[in-house]
C-alpha atoms as a PDB file:
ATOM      1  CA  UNK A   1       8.272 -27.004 -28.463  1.00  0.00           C
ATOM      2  CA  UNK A   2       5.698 -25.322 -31.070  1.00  0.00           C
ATOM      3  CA  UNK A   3       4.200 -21.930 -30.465  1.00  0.00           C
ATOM      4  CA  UNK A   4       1.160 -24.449 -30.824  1.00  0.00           C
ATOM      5  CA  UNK A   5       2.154 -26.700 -27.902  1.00  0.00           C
ATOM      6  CA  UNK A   6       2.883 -23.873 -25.938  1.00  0.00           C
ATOM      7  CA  UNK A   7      -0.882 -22.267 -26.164  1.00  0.00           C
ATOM      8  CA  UNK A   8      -2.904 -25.341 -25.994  1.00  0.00           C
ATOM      9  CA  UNK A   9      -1.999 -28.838 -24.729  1.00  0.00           C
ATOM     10  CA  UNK A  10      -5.720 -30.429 -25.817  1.00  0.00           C
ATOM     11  CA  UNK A  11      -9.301 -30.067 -24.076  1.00  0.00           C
ATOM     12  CA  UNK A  12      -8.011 -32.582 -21.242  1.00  0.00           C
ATOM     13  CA  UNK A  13      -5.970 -30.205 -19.353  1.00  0.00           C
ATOM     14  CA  UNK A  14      -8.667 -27.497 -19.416  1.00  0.00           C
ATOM     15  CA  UNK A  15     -11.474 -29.995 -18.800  1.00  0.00           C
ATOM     16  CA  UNK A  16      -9.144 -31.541 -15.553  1.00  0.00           C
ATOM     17  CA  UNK A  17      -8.480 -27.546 -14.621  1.00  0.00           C
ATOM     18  CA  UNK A  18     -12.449 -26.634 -14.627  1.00  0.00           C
ATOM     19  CA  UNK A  19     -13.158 -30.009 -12.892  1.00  0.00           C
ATOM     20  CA  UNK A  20     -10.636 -29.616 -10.059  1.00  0.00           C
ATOM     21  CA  UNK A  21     -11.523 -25.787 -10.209  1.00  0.00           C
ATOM     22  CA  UNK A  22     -15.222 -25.206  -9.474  1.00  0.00           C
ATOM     23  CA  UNK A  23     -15.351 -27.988  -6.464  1.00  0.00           C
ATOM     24  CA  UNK A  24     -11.639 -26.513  -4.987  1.00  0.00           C
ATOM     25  CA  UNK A  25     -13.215 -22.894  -5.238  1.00  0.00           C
ATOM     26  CA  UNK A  26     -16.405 -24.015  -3.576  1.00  0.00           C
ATOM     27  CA  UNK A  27     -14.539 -26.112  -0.473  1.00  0.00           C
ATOM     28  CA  UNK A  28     -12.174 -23.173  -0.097  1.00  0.00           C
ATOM     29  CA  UNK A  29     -14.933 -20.533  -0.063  1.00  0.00           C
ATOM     30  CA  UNK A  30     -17.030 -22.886   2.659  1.00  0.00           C
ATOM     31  CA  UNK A  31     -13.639 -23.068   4.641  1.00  0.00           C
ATOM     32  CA  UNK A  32     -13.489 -19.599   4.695  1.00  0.00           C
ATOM     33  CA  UNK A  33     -16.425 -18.819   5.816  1.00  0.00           C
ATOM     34  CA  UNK A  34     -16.653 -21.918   8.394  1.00  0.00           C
ATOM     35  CA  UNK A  35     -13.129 -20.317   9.975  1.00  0.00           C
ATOM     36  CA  UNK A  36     -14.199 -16.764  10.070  1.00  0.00           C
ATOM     37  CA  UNK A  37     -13.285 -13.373   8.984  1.00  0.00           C
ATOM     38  CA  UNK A  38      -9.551 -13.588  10.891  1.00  0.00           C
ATOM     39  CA  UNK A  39      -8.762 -16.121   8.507  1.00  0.00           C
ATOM     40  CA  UNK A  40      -7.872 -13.441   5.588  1.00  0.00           C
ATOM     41  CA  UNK A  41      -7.064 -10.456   7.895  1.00  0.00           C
ATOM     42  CA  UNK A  42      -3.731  -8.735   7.274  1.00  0.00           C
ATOM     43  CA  UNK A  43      -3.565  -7.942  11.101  1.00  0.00           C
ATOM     44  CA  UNK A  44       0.484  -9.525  10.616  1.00  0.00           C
ATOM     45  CA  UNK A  45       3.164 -11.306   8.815  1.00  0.00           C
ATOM     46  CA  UNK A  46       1.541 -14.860  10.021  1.00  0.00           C
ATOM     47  CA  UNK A  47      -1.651 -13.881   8.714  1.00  0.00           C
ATOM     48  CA  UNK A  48      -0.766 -12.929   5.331  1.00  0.00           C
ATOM     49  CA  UNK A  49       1.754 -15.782   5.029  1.00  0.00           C
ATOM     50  CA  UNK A  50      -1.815 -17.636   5.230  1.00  0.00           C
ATOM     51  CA  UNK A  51      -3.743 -15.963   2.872  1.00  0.00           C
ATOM     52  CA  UNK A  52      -0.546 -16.380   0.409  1.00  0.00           C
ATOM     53  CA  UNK A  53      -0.173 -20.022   0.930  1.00  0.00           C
ATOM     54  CA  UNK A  54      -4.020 -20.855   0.417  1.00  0.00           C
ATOM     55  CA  UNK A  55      -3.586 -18.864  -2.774  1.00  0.00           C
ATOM     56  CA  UNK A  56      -0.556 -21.228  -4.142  1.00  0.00           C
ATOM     57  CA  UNK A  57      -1.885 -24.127  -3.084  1.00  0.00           C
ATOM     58  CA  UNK A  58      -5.809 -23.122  -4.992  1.00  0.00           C
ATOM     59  CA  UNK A  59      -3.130 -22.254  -8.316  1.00  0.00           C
ATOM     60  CA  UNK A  60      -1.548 -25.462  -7.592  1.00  0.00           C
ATOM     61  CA  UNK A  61      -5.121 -27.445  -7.051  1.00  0.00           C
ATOM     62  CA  UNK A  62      -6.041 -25.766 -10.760  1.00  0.00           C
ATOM     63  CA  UNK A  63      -2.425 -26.430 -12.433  1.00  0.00           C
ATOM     64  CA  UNK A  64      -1.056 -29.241 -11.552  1.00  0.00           C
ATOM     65  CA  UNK A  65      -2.046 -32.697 -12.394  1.00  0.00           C
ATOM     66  CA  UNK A  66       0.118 -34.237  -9.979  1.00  0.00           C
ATOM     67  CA  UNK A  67      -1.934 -33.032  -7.505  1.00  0.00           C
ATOM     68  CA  UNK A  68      -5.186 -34.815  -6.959  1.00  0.00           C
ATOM     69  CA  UNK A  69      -8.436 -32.586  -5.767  1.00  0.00           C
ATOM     70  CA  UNK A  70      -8.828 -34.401  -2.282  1.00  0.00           C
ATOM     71  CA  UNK A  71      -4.966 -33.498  -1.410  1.00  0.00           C
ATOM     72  CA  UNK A  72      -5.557 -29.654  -2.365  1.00  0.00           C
ATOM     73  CA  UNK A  73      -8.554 -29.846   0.071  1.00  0.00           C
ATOM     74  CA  UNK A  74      -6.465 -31.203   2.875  1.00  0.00           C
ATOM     75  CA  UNK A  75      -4.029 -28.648   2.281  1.00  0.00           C
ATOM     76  CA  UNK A  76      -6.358 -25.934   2.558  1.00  0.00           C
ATOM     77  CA  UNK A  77      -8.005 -27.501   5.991  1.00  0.00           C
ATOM     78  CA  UNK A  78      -4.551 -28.125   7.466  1.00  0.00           C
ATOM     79  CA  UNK A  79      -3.702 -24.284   6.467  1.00  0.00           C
ATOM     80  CA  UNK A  80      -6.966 -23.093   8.144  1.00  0.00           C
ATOM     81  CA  UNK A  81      -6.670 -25.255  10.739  1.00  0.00           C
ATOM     82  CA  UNK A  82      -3.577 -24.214  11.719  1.00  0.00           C
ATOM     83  CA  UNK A  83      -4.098 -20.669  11.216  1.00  0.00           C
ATOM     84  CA  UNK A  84      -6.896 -21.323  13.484  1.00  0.00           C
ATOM     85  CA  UNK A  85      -4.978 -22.886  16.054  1.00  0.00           C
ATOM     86  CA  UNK A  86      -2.237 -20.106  16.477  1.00  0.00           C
ATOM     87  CA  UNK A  87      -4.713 -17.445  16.377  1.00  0.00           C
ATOM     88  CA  UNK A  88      -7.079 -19.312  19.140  1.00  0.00           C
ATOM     89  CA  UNK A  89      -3.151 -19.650  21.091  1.00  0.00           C
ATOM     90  CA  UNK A  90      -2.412 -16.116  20.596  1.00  0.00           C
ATOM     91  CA  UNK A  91      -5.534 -14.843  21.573  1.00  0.00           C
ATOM     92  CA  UNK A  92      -5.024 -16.815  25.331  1.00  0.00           C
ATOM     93  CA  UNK A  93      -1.212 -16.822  25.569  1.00  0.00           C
ATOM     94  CA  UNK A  94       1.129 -13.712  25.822  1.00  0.00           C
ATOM     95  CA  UNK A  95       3.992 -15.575  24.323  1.00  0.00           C
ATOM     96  CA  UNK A  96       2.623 -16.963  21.368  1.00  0.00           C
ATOM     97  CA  UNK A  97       0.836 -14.019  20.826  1.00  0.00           C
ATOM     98  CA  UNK A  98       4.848 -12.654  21.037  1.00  0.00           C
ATOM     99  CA  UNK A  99       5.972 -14.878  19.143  1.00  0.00           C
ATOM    100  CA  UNK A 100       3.761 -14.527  16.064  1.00  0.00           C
ATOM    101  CA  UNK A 101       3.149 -11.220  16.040  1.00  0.00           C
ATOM    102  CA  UNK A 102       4.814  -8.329  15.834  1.00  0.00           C
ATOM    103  CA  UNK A 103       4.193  -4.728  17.862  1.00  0.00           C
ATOM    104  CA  UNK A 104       3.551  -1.643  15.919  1.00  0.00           C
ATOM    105  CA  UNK A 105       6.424   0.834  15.933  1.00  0.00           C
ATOM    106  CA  UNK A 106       7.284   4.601  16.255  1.00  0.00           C
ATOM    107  CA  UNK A 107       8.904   6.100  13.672  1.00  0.00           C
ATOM    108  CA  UNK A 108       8.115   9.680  13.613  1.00  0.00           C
ATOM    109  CA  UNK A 109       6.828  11.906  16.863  1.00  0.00           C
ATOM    110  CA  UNK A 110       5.702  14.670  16.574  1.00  0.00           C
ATOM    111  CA  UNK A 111       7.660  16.319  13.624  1.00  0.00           C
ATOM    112  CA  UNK A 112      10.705  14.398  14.557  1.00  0.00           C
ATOM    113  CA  UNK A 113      12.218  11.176  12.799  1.00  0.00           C
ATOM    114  CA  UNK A 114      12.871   8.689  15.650  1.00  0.00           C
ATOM    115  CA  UNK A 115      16.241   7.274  13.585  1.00  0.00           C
ATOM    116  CA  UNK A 116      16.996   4.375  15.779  1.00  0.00           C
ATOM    117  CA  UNK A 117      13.153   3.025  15.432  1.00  0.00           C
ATOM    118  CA  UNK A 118      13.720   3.705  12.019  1.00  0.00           C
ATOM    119  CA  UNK A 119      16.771   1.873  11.273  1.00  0.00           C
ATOM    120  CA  UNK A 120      15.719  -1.118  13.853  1.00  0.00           C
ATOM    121  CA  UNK A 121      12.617  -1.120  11.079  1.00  0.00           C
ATOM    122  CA  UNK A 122      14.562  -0.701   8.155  1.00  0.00           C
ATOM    123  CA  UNK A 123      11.980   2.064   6.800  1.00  0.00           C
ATOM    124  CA  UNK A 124      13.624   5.330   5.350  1.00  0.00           C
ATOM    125  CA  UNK A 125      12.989   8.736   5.931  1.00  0.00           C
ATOM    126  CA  UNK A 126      11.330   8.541   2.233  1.00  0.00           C
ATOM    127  CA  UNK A 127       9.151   6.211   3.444  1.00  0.00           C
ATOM    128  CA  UNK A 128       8.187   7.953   6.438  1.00  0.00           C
ATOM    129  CA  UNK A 129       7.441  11.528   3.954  1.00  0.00           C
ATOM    130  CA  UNK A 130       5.322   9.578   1.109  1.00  0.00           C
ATOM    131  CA  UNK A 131       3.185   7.935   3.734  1.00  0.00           C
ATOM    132  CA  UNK A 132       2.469  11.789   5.103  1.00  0.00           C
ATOM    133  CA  UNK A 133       2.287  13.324   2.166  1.00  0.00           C
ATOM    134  CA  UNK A 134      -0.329  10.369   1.309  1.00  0.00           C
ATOM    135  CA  UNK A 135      -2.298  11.794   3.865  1.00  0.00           C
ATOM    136  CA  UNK A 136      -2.404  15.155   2.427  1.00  0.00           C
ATOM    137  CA  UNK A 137       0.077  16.857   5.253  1.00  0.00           C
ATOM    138  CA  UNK A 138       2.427  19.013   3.480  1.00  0.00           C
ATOM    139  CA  UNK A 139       4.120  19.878   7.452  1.00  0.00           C
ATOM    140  CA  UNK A 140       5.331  17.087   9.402  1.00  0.00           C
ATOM    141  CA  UNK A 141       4.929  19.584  12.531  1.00  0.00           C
ATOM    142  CA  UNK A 142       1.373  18.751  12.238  1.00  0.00           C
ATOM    143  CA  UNK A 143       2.017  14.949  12.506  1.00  0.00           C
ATOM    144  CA  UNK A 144       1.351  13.804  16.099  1.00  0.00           C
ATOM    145  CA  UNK A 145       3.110  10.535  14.660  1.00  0.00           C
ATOM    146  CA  UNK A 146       3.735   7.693  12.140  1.00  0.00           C
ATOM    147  CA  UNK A 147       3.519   3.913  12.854  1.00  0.00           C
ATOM    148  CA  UNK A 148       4.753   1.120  11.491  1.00  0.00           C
ATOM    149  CA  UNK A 149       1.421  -1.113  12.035  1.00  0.00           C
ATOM    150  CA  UNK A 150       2.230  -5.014  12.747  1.00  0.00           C
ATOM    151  CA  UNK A 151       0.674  -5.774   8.617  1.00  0.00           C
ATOM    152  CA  UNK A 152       3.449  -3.504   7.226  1.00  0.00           C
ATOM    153  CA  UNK A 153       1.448  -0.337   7.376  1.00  0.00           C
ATOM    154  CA  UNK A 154       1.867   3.426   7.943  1.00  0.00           C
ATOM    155  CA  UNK A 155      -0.680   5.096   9.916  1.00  0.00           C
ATOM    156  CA  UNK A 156      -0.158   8.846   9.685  1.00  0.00           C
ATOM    157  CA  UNK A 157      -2.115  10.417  13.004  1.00  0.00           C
ATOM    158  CA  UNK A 158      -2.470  14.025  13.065  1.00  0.00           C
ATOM    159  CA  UNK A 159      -2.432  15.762  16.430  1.00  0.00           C
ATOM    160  CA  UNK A 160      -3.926  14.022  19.330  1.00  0.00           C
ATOM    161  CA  UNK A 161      -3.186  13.554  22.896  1.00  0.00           C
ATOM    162  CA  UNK A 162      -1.806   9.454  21.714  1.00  0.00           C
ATOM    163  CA  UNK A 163      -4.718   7.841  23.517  1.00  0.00           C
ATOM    164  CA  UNK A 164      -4.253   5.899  20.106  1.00  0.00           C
ATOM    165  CA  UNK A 165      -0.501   5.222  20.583  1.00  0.00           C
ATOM    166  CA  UNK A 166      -0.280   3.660  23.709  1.00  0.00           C
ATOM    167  CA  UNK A 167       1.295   0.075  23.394  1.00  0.00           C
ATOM    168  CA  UNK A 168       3.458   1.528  20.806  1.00  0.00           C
ATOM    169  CA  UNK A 169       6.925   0.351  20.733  1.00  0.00           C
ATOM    170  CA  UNK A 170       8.997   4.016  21.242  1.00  0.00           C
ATOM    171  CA  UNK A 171       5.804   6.009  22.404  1.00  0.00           C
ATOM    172  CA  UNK A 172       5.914   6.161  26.062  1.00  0.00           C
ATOM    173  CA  UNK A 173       9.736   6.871  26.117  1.00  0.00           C
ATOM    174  CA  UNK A 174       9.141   9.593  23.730  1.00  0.00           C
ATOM    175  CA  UNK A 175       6.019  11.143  24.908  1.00  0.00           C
ATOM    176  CA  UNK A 176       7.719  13.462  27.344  1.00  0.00           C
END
C-alpha cells in the first residue's frame, strides 16, 4: 500500500460517499423529526445505545460500499421504530419501564458518602467531590445530596427539603 493509495482511492468512492450521504442525512433527519424529540434524549442507557447505533449505522451508510442506501434506511427505521416501541411500552408498563431503565441513585446525603450506594454504583468518592466542586461548593455540608441520574449523571442539589429526591433509590431510608 502507497501513502498515495492510502489518501485517495479515485473520485468513485467520494462520488458513491456524497451520493449515499446527502439522501441518508435527509431520511435520517425526517425520521427524527417524524419520531420526536425522545428519540435522541439521554434520559438512559437504552436511549443513548440508540442515538449511538443510528450514528454507526449513518458512518456505515457513508463508508461502506457493501452497504446499499435502501438497507441503511431500513436500519435507521427499524432503530427508530424500535426505540419507539419500548419507549411507547415503558411509558404504559411498570416492568418494561423496569426493565429498560434504570432509577437514579443516592450517593451522598447531606454531607455524608452513602458507601454501599456508592460501591453498588461503582462511582468513587472522587467522583462524588469533582461533581461538587463542579458546582462551585467548596463544603459538602452544604450539599443536601448527589445523584447518580438514570443517563450517567451527577446532579449536585444544595439544601432543600428533597421534594426533588423522592423516588430516589437510598433517599427515603436515609432521610431520617
Amino acid at each position: 500500500m502507497t501513502l498515495e493509495t492510502l489518501l485517495f482511492h479515485g473520485w468513485t468512492g467520494i462520488a458513491r460517499t456524497g451520493l449515499a450521504g446527502v439522501p441518508a442525512y435527509a431520511a435520517l433527519v425526517l425520521m427524527l423529526r417524524v419520531s420526536g424529540k425522545r428519540t435522541l434524549s439521554k434520559m438512559n442507557a437504552f436511549d443513548l445505545l440508540v442515538t449511538v447505533a443510528l450514528g454507526s449505522t449513518l458512518a456505515t451508510i457513508l463508508l461502506s460500499k457493501d452497504v446499499p442506501l435502501a438497507e441503511g434506511v431500513t436500519a435507521f427505521a427499524t432503530l427508530i421504530g424500535l426505540q419507539f416501541i419500548v419507549a411507547w411500552l415503558s411509558v404504559r408498563s411498570k416492568a418494561v419501564s423496569r426493565l429498560v431503565k434504570s432509577e437514579p441513585a443516592l450517593l451522598l446525603h447531606r454531607g455524608q458518602f452513602l458507601r454501599e450506594a456508592m460501591w453498588r454504583e461503582r462511582v468513587t468518592e472522587g467522583e462524588v467531590r469533582a461533581a461538587v466542586r463542579s458546582q462551585g461548593i467548596a463544603d459538602l455540608g452544604m450539599v443536601e445530596a448527589v445523584v447518580l441520574e438514570t443517563d450517567g449523571s451527577f446532579n449536585v442539589v444544595k439544601g432543600s427539603d428533597g421534594a426533588a429526591l423522592h423516588g430516589v433509590r437510598g433517599y427515603e431510608e436515609n432521610a431520617s
